[in-house]
N, C-alpha and C. Protein backbone atom coordinates (compact mmCIF):
# COMPACT_ATOMS: atom_id res chain seq x y z
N UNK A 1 -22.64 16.89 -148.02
CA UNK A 1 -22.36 17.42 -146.70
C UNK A 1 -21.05 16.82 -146.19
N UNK A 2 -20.28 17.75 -145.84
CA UNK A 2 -18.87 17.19 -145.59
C UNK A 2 -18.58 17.27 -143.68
N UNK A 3 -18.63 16.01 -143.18
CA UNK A 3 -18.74 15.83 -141.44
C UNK A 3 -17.17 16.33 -140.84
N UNK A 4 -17.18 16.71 -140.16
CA UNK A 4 -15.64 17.33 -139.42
C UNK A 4 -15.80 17.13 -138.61
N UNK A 5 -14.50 16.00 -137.95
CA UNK A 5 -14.57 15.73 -137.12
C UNK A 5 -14.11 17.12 -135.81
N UNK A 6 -14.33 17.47 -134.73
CA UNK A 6 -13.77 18.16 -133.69
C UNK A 6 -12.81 17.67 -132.86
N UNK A 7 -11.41 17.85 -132.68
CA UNK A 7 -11.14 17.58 -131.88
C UNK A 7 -11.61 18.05 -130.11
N UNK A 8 -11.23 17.08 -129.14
CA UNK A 8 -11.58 17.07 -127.98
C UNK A 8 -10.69 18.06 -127.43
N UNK A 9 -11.37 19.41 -126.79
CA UNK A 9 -10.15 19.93 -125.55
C UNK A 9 -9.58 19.47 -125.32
N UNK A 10 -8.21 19.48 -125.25
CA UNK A 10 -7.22 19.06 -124.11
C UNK A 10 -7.11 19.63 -122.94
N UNK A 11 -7.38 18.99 -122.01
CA UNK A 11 -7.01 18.63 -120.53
C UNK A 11 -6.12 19.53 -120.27
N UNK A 12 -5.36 20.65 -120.22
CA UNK A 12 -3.62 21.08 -120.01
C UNK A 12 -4.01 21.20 -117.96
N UNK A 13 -4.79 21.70 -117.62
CA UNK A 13 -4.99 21.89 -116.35
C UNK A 13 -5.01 20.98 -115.82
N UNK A 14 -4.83 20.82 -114.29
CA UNK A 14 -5.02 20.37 -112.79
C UNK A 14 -5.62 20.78 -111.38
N UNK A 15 -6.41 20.13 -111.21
CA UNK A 15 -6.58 20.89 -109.87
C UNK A 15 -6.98 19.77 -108.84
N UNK A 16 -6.41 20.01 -107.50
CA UNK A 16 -6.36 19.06 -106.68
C UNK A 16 -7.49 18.83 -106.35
N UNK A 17 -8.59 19.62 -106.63
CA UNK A 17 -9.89 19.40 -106.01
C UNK A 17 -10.47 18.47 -107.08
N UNK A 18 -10.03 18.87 -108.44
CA UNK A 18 -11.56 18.48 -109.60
C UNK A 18 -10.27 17.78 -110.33
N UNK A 19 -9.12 17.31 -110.63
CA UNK A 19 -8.43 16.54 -111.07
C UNK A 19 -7.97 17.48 -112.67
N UNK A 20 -8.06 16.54 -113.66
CA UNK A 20 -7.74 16.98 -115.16
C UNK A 20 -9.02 17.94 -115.36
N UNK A 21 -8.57 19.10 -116.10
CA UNK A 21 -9.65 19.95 -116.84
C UNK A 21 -9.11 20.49 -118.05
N UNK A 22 -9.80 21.41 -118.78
CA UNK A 22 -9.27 21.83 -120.01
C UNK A 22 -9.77 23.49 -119.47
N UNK A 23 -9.00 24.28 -120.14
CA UNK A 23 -9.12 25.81 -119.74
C UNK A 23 -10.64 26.25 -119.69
N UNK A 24 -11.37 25.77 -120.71
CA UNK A 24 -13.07 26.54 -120.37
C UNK A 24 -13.30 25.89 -118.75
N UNK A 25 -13.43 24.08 -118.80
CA UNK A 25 -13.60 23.87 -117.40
C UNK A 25 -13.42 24.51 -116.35
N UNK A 26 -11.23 24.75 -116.39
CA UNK A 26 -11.56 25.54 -115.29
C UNK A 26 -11.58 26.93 -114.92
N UNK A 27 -11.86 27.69 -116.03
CA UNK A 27 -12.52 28.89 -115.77
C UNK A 27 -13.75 29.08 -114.88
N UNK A 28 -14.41 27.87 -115.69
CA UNK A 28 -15.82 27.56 -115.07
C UNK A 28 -16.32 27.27 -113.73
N UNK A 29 -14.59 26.38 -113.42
CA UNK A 29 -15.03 26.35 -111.89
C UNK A 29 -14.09 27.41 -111.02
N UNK A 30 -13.49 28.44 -111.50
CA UNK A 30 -13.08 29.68 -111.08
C UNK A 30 -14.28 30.53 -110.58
N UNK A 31 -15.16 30.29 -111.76
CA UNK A 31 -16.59 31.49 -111.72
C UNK A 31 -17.47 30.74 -110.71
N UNK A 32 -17.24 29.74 -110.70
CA UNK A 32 -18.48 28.67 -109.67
C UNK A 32 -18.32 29.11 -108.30
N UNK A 33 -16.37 28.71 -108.08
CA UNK A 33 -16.09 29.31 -106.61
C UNK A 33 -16.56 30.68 -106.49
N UNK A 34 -16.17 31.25 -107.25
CA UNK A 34 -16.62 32.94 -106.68
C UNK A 34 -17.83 33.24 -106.37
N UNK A 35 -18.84 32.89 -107.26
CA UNK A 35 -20.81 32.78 -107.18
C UNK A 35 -20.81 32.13 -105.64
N UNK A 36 -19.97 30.87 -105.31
CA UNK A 36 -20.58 30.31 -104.00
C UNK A 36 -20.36 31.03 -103.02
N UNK A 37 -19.27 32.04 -102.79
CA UNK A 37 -18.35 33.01 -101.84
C UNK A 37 -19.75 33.78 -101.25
N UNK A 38 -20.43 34.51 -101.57
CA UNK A 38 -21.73 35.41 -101.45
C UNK A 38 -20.85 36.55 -101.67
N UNK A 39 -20.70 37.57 -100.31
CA UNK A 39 -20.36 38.88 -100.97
C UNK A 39 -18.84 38.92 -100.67
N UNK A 40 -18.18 37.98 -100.49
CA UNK A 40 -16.64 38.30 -100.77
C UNK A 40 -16.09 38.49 -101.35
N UNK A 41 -14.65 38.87 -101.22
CA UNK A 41 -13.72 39.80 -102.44
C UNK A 41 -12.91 38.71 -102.63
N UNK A 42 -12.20 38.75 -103.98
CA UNK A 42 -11.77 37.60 -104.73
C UNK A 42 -10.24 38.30 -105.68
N UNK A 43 -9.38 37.68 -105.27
CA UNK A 43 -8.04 38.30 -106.62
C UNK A 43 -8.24 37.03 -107.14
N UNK A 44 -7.27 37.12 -108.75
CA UNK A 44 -7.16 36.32 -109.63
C UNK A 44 -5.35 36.72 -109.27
N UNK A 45 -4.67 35.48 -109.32
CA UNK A 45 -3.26 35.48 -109.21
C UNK A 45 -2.85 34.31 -110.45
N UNK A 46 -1.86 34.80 -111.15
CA UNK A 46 -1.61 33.99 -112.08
C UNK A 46 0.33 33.62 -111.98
N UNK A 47 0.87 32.44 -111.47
CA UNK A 47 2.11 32.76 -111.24
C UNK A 47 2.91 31.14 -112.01
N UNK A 48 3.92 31.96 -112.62
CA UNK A 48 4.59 31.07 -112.84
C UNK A 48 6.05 30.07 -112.45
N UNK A 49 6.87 29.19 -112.43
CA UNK A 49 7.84 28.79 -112.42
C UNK A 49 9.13 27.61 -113.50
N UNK A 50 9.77 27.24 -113.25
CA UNK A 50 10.15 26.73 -114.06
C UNK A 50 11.67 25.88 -113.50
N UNK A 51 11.69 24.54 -113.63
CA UNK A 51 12.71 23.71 -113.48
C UNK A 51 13.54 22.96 -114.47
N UNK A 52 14.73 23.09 -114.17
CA UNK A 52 15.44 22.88 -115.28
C UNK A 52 16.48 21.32 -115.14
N UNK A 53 15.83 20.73 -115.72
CA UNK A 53 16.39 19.37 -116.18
C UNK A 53 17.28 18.35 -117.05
N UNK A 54 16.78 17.47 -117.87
CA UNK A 54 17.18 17.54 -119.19
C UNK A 54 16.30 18.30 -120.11
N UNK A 55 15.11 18.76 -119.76
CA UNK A 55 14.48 19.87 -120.77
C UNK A 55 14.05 20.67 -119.55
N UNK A 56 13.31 21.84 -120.07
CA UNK A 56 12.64 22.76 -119.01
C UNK A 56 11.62 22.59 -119.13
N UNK A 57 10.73 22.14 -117.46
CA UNK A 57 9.42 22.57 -117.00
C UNK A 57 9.08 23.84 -116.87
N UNK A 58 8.08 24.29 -117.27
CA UNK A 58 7.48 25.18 -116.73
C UNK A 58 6.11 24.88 -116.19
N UNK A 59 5.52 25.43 -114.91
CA UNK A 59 4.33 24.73 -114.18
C UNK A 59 3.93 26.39 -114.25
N UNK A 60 2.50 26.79 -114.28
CA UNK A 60 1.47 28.35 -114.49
C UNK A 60 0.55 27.73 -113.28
N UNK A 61 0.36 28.25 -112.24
CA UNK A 61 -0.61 28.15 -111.37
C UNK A 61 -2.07 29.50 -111.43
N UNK A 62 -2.94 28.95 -111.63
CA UNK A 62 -4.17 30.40 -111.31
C UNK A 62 -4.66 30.31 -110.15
N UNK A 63 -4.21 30.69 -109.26
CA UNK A 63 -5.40 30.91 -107.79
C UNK A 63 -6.06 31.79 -107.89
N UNK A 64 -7.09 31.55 -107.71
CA UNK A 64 -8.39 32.36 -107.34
C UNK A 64 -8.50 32.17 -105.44
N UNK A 65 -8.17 34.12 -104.75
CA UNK A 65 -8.61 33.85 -103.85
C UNK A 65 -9.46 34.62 -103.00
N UNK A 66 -9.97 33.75 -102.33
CA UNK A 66 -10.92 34.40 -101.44
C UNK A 66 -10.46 35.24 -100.04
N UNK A 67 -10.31 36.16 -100.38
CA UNK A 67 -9.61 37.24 -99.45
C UNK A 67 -10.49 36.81 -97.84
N UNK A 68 -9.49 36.22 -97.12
CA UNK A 68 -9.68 36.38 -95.43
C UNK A 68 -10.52 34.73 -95.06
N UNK A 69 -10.22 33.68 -96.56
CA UNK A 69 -11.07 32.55 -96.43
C UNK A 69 -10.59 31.71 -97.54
N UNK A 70 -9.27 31.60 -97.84
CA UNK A 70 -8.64 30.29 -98.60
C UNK A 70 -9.06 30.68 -100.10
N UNK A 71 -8.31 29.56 -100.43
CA UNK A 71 -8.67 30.19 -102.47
C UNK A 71 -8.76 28.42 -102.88
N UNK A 72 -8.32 28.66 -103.84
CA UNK A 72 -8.55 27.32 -105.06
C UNK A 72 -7.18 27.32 -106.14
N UNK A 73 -6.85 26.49 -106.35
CA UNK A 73 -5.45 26.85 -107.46
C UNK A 73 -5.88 25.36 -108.32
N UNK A 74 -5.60 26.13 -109.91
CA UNK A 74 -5.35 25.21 -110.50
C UNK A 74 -4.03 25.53 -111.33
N UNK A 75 -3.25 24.07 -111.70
CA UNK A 75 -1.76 24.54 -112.50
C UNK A 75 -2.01 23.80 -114.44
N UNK A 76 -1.06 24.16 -114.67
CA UNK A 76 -0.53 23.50 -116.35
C UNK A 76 0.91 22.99 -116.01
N UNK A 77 1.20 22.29 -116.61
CA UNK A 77 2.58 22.11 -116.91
C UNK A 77 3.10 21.82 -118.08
N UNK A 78 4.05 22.70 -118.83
CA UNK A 78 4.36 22.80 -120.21
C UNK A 78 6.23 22.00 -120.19
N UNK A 79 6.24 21.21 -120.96
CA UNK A 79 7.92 20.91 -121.16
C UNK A 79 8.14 21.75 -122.85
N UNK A 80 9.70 22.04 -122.02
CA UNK A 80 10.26 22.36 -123.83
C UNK A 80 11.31 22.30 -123.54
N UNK A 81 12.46 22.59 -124.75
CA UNK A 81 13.69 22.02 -124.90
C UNK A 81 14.50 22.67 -123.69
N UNK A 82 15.71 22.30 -123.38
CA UNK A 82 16.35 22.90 -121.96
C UNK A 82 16.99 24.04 -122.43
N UNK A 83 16.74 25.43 -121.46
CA UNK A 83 17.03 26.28 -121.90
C UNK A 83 17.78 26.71 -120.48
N UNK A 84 19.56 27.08 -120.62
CA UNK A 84 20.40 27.12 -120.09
C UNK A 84 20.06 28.38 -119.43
N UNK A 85 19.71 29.63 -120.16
CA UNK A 85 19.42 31.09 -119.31
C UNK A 85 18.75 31.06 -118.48
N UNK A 86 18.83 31.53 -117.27
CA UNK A 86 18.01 31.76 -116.27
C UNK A 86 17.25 33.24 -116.73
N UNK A 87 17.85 33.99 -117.56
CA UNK A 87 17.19 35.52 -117.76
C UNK A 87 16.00 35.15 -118.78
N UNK A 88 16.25 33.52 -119.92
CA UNK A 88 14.80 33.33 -120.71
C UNK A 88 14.14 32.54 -120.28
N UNK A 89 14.81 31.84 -118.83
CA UNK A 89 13.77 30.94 -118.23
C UNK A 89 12.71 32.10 -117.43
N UNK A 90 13.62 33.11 -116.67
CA UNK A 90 12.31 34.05 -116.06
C UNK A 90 11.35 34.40 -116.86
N UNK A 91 11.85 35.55 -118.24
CA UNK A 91 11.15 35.80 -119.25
C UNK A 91 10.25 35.14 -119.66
N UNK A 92 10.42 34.18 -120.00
CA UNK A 92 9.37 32.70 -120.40
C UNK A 92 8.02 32.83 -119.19
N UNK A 93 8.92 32.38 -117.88
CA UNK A 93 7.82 32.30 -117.45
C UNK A 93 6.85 33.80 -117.16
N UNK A 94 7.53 35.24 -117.28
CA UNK A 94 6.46 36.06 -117.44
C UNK A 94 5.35 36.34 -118.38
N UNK A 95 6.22 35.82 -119.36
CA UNK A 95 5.23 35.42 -120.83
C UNK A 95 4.05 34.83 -121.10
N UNK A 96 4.53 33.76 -119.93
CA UNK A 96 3.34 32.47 -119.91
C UNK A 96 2.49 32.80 -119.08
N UNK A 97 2.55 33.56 -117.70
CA UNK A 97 1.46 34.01 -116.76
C UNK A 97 0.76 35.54 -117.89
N UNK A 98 1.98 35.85 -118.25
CA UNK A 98 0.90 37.20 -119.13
C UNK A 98 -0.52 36.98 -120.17
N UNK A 99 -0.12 35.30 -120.97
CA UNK A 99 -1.23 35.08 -121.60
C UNK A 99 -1.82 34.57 -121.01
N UNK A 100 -1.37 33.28 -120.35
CA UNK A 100 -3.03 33.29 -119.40
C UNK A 100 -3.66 34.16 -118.64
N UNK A 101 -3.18 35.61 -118.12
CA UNK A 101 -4.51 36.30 -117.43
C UNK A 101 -4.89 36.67 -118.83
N UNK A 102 -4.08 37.08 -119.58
CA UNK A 102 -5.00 37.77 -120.77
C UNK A 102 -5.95 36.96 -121.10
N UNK A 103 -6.10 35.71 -121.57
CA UNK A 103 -7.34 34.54 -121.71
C UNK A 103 -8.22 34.84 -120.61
N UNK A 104 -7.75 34.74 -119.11
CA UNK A 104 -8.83 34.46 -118.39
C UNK A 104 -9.69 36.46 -118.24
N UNK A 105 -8.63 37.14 -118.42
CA UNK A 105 -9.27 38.45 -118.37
C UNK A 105 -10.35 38.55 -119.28
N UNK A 106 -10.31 37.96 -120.21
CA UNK A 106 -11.15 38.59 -121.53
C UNK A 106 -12.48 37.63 -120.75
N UNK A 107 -12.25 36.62 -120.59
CA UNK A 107 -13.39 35.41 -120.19
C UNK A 107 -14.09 36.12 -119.07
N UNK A 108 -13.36 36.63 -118.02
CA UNK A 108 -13.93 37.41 -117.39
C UNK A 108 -14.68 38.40 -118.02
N UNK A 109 -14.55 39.14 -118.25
CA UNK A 109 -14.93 40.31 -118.37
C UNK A 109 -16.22 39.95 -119.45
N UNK A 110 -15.88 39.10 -120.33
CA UNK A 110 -17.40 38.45 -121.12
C UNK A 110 -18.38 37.95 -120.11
N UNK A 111 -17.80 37.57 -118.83
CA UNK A 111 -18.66 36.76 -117.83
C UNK A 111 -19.45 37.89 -116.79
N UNK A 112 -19.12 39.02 -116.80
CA UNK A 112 -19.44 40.01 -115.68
C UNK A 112 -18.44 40.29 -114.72
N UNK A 113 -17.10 40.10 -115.10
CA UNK A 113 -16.25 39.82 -113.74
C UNK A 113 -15.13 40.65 -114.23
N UNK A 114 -15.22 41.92 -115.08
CA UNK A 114 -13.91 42.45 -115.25
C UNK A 114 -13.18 43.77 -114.45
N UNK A 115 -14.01 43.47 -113.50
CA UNK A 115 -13.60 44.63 -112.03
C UNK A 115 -12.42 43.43 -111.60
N UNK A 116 -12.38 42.09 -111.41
CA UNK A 116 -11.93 41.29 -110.45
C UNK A 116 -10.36 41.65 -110.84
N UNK A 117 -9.81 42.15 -109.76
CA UNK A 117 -8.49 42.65 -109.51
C UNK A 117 -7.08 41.34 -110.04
N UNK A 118 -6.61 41.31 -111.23
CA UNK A 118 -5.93 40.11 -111.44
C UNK A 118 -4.08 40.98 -111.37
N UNK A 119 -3.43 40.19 -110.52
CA UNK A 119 -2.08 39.61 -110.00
C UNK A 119 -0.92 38.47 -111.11
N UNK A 120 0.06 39.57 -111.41
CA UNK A 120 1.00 38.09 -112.09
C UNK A 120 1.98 38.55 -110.68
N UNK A 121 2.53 37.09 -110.07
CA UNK A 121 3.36 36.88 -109.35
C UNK A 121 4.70 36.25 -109.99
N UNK A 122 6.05 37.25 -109.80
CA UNK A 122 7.04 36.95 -110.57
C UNK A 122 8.06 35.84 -109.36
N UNK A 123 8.95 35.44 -110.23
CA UNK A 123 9.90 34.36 -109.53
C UNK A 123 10.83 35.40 -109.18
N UNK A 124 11.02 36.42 -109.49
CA UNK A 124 12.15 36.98 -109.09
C UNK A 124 12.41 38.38 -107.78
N UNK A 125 13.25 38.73 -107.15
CA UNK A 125 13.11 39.72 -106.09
C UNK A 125 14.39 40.27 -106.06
N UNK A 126 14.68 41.44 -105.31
CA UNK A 126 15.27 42.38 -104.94
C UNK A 126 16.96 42.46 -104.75
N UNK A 127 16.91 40.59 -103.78
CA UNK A 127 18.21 40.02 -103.44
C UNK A 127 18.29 38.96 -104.78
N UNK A 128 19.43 38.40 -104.67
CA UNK A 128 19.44 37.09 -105.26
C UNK A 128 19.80 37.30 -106.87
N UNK A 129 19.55 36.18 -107.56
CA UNK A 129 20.32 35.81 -109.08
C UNK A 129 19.58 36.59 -110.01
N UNK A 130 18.01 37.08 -109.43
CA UNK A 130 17.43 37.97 -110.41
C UNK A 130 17.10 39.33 -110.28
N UNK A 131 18.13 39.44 -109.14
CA UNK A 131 17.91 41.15 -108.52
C UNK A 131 18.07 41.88 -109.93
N UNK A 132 18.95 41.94 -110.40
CA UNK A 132 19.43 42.01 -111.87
C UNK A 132 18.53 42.25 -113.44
N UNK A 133 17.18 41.63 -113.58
CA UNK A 133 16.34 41.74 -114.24
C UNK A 133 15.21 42.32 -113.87
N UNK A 134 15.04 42.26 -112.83
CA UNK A 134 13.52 42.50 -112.04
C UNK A 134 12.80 43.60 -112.01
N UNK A 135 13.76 44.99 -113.05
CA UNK A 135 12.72 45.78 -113.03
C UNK A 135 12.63 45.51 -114.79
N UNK A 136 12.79 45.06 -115.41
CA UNK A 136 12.91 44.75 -116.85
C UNK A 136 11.55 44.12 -117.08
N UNK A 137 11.31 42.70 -115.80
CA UNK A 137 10.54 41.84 -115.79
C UNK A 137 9.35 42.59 -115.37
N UNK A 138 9.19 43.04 -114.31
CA UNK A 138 7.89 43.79 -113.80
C UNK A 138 7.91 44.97 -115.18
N UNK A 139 8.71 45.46 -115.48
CA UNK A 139 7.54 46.66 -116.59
C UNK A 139 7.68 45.88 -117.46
N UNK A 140 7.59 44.43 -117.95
CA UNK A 140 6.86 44.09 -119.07
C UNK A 140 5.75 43.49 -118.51
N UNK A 141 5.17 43.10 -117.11
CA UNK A 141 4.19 42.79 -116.77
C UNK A 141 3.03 43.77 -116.41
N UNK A 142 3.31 44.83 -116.13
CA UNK A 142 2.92 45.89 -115.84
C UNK A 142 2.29 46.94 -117.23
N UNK A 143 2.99 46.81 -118.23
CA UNK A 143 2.96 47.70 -119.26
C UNK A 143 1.84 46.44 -119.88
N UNK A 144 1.93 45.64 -119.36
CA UNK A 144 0.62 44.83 -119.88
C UNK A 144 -0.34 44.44 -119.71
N UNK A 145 -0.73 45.69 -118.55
CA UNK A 145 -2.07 46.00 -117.74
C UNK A 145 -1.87 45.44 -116.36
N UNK A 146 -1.27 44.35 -115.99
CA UNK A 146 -1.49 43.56 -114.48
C UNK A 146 -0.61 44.10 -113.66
N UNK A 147 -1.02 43.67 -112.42
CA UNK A 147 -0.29 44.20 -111.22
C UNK A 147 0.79 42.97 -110.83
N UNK A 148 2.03 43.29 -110.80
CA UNK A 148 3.22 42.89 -110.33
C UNK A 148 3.84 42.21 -108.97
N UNK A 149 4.08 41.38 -108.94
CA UNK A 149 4.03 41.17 -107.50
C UNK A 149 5.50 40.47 -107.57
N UNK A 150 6.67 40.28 -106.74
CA UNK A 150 7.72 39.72 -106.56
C UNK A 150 8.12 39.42 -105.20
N UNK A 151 9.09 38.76 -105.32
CA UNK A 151 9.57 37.78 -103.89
C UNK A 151 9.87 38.85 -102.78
N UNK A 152 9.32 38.91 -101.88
CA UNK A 152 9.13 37.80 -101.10
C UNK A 152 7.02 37.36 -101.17
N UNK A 153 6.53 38.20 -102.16
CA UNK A 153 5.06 37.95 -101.67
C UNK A 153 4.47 37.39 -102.59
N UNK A 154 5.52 37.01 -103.39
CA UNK A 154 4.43 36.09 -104.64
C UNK A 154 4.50 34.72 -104.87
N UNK A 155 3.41 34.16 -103.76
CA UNK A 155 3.61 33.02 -103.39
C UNK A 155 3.17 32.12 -104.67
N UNK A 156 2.07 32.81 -105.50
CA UNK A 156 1.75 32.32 -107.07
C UNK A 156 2.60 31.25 -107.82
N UNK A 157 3.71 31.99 -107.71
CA UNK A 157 5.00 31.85 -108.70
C UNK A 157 6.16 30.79 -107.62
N UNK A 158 6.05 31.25 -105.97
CA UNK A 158 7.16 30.78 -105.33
C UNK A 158 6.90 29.81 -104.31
N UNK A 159 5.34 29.33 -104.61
CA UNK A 159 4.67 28.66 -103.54
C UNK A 159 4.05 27.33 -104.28
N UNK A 160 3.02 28.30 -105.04
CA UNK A 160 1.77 27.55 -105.36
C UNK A 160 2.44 26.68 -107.20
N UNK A 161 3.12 27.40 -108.03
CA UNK A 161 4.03 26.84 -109.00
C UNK A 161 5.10 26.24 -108.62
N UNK A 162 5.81 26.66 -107.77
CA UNK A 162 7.25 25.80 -107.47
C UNK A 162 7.22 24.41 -107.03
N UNK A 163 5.87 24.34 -105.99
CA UNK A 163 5.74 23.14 -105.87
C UNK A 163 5.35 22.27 -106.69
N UNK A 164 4.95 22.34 -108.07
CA UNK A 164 4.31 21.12 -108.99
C UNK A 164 5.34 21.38 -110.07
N UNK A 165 6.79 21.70 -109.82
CA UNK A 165 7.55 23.00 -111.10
C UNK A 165 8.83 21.05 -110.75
N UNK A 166 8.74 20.23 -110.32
CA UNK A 166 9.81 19.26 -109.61
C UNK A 166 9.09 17.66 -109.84
């Protein structure tokens, strides 16, 4: 009989409420908040950002919220080598909110929850340095089932990521 060892989840998550988690965790306590809500309505927002240093951060926030009664956010934060484009730093980060709803969609939807309306919130808007990409960026988020959201209302990406993105 040959023993294998398992490695341990890694931790990649945060959340200010429940500290370090690993993605099943906090799915788990995604689904917990929502069960405690009773009959309220709930989006899934998945938003990203990214700061550029001697390498690039990127920080993925998931809020789960409770429409008309506060939400819950938990983030990741990924480093990789510094990447000078601002057009593959956006890209990147649409990339990175696209697989995590896709993870948490599927989890959902194994869980009973694949009505729950899920949101990627982009860094970029209308005015400014990414007026320029922004419909490039939304139909690759879009053509990949989720609903689109950009500046000025995607606080996901320009609120809830930017702040842990430093």
């Amino acid at each position: 009989m040959v023993s294998r060892k398992t490695e341990p989840a890694q931790k990649d998550f945060y959340s200010p409420t429940f500290g370090e988690l690993t993605a099943e965790e906090m799915f788990d306590k995604v689904v917990e908040y929502m069960e405690d809500g009773g009959g309220s309505r709930y989006n899934l927002i998945i938003g990203s950002d990214s700061f550029l240093g001697k390498e690039t951060l990127f920080v993925t926030a998931v809020v789960v919220h409770r429409v008309g009664h506060g939400g819950r956010y938990f983030y990741r934060k990924r480093r990789f080598k510094k990447m000078d484009s601002m057009r593959q730093r956006i890209f990147y980060e649409a990339t990175m909110s696209i697989e995590l709803a896709s993870f948490l969609r599927t989890k959902l939807s194994e869980n009973g929850y694949k009505d729950l309306p899920v949101e990627i919130h982009l860094d970029v808007g209308a005015s400014g340095d990414t007026r320029d990409i922004i419909k490039e960026v939304v139909g690759m988020v879009t053509g990949s089932g989720y609903a689109a959201v950009t500046k000025p209302d995607s606080y996901g990406a320009t609120k809830v990521a930017d702040r842990h993105s430093r």
